[in-house]
Protein backbone atom coordinates (compact mmCIF):
# COMPACT_ATOMS: atom_id res chain seq x y z
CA UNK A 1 -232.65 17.26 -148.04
CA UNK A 2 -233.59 16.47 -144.29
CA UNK A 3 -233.95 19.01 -141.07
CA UNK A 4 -230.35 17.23 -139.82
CA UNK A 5 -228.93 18.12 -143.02
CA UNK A 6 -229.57 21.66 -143.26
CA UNK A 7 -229.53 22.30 -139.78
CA UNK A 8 -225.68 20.60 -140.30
CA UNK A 9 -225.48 23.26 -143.46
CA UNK A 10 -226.53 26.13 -141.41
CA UNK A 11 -223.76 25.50 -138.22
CA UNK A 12 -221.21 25.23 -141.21
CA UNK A 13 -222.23 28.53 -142.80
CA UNK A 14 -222.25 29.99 -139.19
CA UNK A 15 -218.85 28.60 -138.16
CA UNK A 16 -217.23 29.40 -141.56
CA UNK A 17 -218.75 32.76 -141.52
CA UNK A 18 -217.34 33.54 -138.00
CA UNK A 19 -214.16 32.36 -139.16
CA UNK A 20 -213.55 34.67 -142.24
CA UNK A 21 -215.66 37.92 -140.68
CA UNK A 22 -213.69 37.55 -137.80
CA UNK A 23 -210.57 35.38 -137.68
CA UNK A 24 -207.09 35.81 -138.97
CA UNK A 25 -205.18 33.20 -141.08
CA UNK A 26 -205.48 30.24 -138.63
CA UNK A 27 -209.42 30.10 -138.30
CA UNK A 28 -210.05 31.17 -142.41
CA UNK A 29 -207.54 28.28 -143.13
CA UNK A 30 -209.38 25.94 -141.12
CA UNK A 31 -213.00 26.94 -142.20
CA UNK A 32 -212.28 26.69 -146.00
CA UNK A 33 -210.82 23.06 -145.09
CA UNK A 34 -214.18 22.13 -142.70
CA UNK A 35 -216.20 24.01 -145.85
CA UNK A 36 -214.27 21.54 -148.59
CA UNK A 37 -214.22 18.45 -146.44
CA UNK A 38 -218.02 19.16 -145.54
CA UNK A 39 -218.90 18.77 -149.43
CA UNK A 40 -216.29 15.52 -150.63
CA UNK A 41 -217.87 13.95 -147.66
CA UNK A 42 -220.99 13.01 -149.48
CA UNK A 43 -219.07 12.74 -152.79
CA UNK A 44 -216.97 9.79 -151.01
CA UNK A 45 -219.29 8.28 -149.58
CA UNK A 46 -220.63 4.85 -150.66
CA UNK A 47 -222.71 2.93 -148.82
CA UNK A 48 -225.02 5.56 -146.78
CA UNK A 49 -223.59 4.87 -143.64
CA UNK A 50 -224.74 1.31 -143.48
CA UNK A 51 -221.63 -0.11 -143.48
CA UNK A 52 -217.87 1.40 -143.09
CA UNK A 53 -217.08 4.38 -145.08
CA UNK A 54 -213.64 4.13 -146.49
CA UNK A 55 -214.14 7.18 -148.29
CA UNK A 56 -215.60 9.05 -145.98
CA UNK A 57 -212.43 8.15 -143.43
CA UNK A 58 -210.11 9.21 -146.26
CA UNK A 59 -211.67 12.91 -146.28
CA UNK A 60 -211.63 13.32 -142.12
CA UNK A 61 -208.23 11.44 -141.87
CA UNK A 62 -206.92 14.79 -144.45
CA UNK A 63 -208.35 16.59 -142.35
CA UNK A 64 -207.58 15.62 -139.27
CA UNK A 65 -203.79 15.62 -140.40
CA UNK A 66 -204.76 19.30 -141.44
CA UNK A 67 -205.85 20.27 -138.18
CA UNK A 68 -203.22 18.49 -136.32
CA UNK A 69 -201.13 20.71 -138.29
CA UNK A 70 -202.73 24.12 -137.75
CA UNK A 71 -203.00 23.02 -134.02
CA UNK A 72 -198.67 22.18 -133.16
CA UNK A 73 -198.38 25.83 -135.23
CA UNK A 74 -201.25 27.80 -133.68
CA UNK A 75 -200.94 29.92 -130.88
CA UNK A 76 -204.22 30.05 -130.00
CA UNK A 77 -206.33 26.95 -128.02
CA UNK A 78 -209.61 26.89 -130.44
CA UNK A 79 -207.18 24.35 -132.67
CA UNK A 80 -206.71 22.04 -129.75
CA UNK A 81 -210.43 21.34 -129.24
CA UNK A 82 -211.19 21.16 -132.80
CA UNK A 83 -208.53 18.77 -133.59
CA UNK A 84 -209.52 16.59 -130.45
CA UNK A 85 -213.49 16.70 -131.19
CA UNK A 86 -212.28 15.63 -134.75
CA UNK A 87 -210.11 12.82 -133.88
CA UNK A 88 -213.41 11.30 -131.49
CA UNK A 89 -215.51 11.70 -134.51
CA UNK A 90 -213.11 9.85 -136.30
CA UNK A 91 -213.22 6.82 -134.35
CA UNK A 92 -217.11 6.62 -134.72
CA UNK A 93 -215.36 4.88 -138.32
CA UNK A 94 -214.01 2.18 -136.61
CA UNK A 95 -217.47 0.85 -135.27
CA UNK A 96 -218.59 -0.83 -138.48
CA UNK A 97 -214.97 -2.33 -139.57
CA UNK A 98 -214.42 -3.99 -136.02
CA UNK A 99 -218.41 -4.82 -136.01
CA UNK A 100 -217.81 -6.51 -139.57
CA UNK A 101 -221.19 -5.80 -140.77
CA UNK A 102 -224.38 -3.52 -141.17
CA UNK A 103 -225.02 -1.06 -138.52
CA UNK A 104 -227.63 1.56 -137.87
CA UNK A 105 -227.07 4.16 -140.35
CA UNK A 106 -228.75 6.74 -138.16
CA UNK A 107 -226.39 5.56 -135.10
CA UNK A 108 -223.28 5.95 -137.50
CA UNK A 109 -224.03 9.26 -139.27
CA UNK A 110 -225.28 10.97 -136.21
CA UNK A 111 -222.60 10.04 -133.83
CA UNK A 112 -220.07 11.00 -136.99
CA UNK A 113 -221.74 14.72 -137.09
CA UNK A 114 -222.49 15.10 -133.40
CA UNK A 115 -218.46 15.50 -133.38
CA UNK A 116 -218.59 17.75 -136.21
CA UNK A 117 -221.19 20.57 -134.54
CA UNK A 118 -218.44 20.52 -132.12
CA UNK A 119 -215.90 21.62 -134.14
CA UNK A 120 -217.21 24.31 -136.42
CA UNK A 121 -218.24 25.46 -132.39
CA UNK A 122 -214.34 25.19 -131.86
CA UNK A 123 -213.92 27.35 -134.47
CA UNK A 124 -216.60 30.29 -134.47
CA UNK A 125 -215.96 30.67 -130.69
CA UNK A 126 -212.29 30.77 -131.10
CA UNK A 127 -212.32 33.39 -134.42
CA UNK A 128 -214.88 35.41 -131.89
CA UNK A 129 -212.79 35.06 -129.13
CA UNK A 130 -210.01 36.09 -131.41
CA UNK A 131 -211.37 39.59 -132.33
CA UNK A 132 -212.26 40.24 -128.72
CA UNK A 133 -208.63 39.86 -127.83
CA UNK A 134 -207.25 42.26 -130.97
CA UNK A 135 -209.41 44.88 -130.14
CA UNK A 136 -208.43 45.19 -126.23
């Protein structure tokens, strides 16, 4: 396991912690969806980023549609960024198909995750924010 990778673990544990020490139903719901889509990501995934990841765009397209859910229900604005940040991190999946062929896997994965630090961000900062505003 590589420095990105745990440094990627650690911003997930932070995030989801934030979310279920400090969040209601919105931000728990969302973290245990980041958490699960975090871990089928490398169980989808076939060719180590060298090439397009079907799989891989399966698991953030189910989430995305999760988000985009939680986000037209939510009254609070963490679920806008997180479901925009996600959607931009998405397209980084479209490189390689309209590319037809092998591309950087360091270039593909990091410009995939780069998107995903910003949402588990999203997230702990809005469950923080969250508390803040319940206890004034």
């Amino acid at each position: 396991m590589g420095l990105g990778h745990m440094l990627y673990l650690l911003a997930l544990f932070a995030g989801c912690w934030s979310a279920f020490n400090y969040g209601q139903k919105d931000e728990k719901r969302a973290a245990a969806a980041l958490f699960a889509a975090s871990f089928a990501t490398p169980i989808f995934q076939t060719h180590g980023f060298t090439h397009a990841e079907f799989g891989v765009l399966f698991v953030d397209a189910s989430l995305l549609i999760g988000l985009s859910y939680m986000m037209l229900k939510s009254d609070r604005y963490w679920p806008m960024f997180a479901t925009g940040f996600h959607f931009a991190g998405i397209s980084v999946h479209f490189v390689p198909i309209i590319q037809r062929g092998e591309i950087s896997a360091a270039a593909y994965g990091g410009a995939a995750v780069i998107w995903a630090y910003l949402i588990l961000l999203s997230l702990g900062l809005g469950a923080f924010i969250e508390a803040r505003e319940r206890k004034s």
